[in-house]
C-alpha atoms as a PDB file:
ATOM      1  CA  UNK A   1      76.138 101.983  99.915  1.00  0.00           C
ATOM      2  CA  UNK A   2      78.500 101.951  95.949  1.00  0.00           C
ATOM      3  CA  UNK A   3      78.398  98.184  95.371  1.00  0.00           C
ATOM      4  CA  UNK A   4      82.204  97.566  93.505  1.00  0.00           C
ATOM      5  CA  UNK A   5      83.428  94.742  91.296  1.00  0.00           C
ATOM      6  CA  UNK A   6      86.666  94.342  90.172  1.00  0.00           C
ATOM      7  CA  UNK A   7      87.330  92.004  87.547  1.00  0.00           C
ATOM      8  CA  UNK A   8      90.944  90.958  87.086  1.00  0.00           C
ATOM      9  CA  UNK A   9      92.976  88.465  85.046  1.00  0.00           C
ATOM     10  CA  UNK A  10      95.184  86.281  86.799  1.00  0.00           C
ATOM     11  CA  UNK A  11      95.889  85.805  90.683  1.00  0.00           C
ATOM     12  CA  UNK A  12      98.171  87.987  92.970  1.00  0.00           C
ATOM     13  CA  UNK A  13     101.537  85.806  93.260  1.00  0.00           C
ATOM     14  CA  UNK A  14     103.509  88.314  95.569  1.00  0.00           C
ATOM     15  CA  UNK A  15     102.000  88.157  99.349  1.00  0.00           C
ATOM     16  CA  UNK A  16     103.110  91.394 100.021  1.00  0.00           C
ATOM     17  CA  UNK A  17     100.610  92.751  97.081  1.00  0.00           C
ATOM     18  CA  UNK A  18      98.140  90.442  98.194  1.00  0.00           C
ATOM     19  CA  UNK A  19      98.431  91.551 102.044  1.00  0.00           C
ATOM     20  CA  UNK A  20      97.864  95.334 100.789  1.00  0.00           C
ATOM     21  CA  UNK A  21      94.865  94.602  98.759  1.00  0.00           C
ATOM     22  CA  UNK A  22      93.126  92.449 101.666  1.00  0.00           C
ATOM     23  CA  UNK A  23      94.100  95.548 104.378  1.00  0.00           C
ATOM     24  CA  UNK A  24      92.179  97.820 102.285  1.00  0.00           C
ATOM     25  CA  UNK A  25      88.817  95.868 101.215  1.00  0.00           C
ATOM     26  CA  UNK A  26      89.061  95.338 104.828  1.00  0.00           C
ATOM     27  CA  UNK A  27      89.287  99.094 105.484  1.00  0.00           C
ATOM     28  CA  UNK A  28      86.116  99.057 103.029  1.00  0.00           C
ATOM     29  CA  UNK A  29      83.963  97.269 104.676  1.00  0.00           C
ATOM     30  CA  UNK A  30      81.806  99.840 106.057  1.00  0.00           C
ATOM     31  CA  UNK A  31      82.084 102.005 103.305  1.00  0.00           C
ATOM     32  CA  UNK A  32      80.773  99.728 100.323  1.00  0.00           C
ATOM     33  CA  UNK A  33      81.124  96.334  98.975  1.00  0.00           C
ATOM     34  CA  UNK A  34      83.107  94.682  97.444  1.00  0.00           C
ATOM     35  CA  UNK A  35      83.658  91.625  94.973  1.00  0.00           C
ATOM     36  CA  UNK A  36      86.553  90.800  93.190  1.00  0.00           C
ATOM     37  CA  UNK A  37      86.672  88.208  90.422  1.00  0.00           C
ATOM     38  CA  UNK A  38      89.890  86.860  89.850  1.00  0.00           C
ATOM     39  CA  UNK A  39      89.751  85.248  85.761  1.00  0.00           C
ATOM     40  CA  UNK A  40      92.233  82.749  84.971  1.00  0.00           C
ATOM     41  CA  UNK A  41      94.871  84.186  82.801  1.00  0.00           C
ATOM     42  CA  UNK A  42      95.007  82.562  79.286  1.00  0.00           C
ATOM     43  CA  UNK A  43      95.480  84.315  76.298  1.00  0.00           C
ATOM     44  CA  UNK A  44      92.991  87.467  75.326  1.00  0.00           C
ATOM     45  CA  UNK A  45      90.780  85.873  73.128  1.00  0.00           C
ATOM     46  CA  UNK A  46      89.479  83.612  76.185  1.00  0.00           C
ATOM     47  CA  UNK A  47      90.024  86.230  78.816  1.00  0.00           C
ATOM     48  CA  UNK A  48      87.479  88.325  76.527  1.00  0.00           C
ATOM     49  CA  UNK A  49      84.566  85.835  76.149  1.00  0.00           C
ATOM     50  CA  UNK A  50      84.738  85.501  80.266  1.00  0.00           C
ATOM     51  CA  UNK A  51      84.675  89.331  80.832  1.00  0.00           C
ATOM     52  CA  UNK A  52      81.915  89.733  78.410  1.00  0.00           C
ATOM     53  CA  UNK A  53      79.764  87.945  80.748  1.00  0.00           C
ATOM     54  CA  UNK A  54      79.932  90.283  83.501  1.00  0.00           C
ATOM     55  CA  UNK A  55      79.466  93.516  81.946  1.00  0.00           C
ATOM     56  CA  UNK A  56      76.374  95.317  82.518  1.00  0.00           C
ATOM     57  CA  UNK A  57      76.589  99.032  82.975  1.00  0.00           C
ATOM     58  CA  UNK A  58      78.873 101.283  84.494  1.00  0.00           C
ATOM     59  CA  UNK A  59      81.974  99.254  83.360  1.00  0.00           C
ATOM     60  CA  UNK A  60      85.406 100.588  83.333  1.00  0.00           C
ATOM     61  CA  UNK A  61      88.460  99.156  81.935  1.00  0.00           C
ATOM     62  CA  UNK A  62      91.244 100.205  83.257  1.00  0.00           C
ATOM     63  CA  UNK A  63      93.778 101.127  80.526  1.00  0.00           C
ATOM     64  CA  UNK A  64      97.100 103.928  80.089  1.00  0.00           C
ATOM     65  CA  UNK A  65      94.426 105.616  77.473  1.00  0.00           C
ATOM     66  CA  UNK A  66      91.771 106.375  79.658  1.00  0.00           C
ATOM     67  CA  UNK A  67      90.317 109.468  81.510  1.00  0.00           C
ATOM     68  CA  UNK A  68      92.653 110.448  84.593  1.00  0.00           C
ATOM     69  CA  UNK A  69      91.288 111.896  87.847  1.00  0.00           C
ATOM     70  CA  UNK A  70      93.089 113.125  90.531  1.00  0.00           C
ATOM     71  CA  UNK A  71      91.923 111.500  93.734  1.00  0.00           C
ATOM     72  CA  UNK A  72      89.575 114.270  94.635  1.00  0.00           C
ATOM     73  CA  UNK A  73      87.605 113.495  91.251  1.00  0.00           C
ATOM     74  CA  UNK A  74      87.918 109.946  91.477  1.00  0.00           C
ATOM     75  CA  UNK A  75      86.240 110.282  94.965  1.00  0.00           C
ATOM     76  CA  UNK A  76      83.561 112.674  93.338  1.00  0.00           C
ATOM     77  CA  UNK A  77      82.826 109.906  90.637  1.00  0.00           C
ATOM     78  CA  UNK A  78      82.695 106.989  93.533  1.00  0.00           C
ATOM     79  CA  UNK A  79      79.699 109.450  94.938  1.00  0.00           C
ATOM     80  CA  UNK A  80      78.010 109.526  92.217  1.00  0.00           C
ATOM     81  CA  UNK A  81      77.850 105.786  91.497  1.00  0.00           C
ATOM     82  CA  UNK A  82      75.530 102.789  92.917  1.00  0.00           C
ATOM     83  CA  UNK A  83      77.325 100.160  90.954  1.00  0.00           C
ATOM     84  CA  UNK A  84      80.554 100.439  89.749  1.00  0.00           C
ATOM     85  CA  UNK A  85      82.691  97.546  88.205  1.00  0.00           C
ATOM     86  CA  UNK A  86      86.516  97.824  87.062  1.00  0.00           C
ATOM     87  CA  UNK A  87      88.018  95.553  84.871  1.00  0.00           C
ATOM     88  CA  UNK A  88      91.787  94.944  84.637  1.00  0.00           C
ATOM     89  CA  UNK A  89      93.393  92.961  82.140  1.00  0.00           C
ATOM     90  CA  UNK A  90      96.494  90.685  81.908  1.00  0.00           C
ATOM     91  CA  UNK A  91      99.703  90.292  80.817  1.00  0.00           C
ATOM     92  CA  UNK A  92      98.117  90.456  76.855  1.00  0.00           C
ATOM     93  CA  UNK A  93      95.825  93.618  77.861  1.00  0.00           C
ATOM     94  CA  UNK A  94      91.917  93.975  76.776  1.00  0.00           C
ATOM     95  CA  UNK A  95      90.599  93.119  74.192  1.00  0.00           C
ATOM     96  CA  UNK A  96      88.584  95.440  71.746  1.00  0.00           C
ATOM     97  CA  UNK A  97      85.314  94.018  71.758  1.00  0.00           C
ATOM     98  CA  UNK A  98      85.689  94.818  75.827  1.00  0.00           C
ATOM     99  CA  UNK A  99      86.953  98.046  75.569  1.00  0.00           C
ATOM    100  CA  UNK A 100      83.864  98.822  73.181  1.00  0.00           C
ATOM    101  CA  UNK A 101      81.051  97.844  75.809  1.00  0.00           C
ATOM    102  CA  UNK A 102      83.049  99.846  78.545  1.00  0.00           C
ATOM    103  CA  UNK A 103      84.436 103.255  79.374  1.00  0.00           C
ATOM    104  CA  UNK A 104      88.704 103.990  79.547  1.00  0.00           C
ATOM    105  CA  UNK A 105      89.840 105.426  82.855  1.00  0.00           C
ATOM    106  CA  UNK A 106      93.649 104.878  83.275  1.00  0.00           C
ATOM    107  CA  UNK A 107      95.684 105.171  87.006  1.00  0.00           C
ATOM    108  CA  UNK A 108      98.382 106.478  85.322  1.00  0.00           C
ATOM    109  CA  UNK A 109     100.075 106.824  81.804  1.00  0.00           C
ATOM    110  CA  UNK A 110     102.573 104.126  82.769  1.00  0.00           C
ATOM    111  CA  UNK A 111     101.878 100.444  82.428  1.00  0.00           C
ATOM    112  CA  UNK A 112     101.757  98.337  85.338  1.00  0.00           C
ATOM    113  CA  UNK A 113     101.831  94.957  86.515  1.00  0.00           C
ATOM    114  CA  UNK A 114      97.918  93.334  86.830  1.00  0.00           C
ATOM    115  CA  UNK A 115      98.526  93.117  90.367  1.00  0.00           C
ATOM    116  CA  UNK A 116     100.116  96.331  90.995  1.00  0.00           C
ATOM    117  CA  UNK A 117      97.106  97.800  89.397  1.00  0.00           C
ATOM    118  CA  UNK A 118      94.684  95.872  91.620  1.00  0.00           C
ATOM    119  CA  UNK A 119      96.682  97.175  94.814  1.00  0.00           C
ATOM    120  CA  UNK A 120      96.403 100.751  93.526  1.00  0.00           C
ATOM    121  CA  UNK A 121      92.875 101.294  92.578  1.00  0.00           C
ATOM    122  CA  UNK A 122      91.985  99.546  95.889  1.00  0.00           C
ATOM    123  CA  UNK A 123      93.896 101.748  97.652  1.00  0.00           C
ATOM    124  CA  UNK A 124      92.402 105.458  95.281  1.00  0.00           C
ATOM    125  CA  UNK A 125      89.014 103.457  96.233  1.00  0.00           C
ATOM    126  CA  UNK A 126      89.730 103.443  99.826  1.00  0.00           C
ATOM    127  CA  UNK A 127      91.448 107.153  99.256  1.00  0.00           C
ATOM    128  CA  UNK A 128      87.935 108.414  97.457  1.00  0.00           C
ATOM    129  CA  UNK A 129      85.856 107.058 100.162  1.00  0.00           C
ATOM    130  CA  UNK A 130      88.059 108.817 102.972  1.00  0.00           C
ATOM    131  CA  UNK A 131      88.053 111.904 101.257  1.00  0.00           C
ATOM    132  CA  UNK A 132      83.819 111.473 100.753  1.00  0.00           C
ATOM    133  CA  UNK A 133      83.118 110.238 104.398  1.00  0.00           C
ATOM    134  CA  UNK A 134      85.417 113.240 105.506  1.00  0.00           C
ATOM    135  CA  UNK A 135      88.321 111.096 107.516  1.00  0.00           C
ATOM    136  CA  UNK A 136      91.497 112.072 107.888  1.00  0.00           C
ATOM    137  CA  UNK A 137      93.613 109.689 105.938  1.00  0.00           C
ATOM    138  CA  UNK A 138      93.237 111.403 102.892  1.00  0.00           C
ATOM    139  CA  UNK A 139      95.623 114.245 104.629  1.00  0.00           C
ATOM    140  CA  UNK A 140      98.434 112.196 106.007  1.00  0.00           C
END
């Protein structure tokens, strides 16, 4: 079972976001796990030092620069991962020193909202692991 860790800066404020994300790690429960690390958001320099203590390897920062997948290769790259975490920054972005130690994969070219992205690559998750566990939500 993919163990996932998503690392995010600053705290879901809409409940409507927030009631999204929890369907879907629900949803996920019997297809991996899943931890989420919300970091207080304050400024990039001391966002950085906090994220640099969680990387180990296989880290992905999500940023507009990054490799895109359609969900079909997103799902192939969940498969062929044990451990998997994403980072997402805040309002200031990622730092470089981060963005170094990590691999760019981007959900879109567009810039979103920290907890916008949160909702969507929980969702592409949940998408991926449909699409590997052959159910049919993939197709509606």
């Amino acid at each position: 079972m993919i163990n996932i860790k998503i690392i995010s800066v600053g705290k879901i404020k809409e409940k409507y976001v927030l009631e999204g994300i929890n369907e879907f790690e629900k949803r996920l429960r019997p297809f991996c796990r899943i931890e989420t690390v919300e970091l207080k958001d304050e400024g990039i320099a001391k966002e950085s030092e906090k994220i640099l203590k969680y990387l180990d390897n296989n880290i992905y920062v999500l940023d507009a620069k990054g490799k895109q997948f359609s969900s079909e290769e997103f799902a192939g790259f969940l498969k062929q991962n044990d451990n998997v975490t994403f980072i997402i920054g805040g309002a200031d972005g990622i730092s470089e020193d981060v963005k170094q130690k990590a691999k760019l994969i981007s959900l879109s070219k567009m810039t979103f909202l920290h907890e916008m992205c949160r909702l969507f690559l929980i969702e592409q998750i949940y998408r991926g692991m449909m699409i590997n566990n052959n159910r049919g939500y993939y197709n509606k």
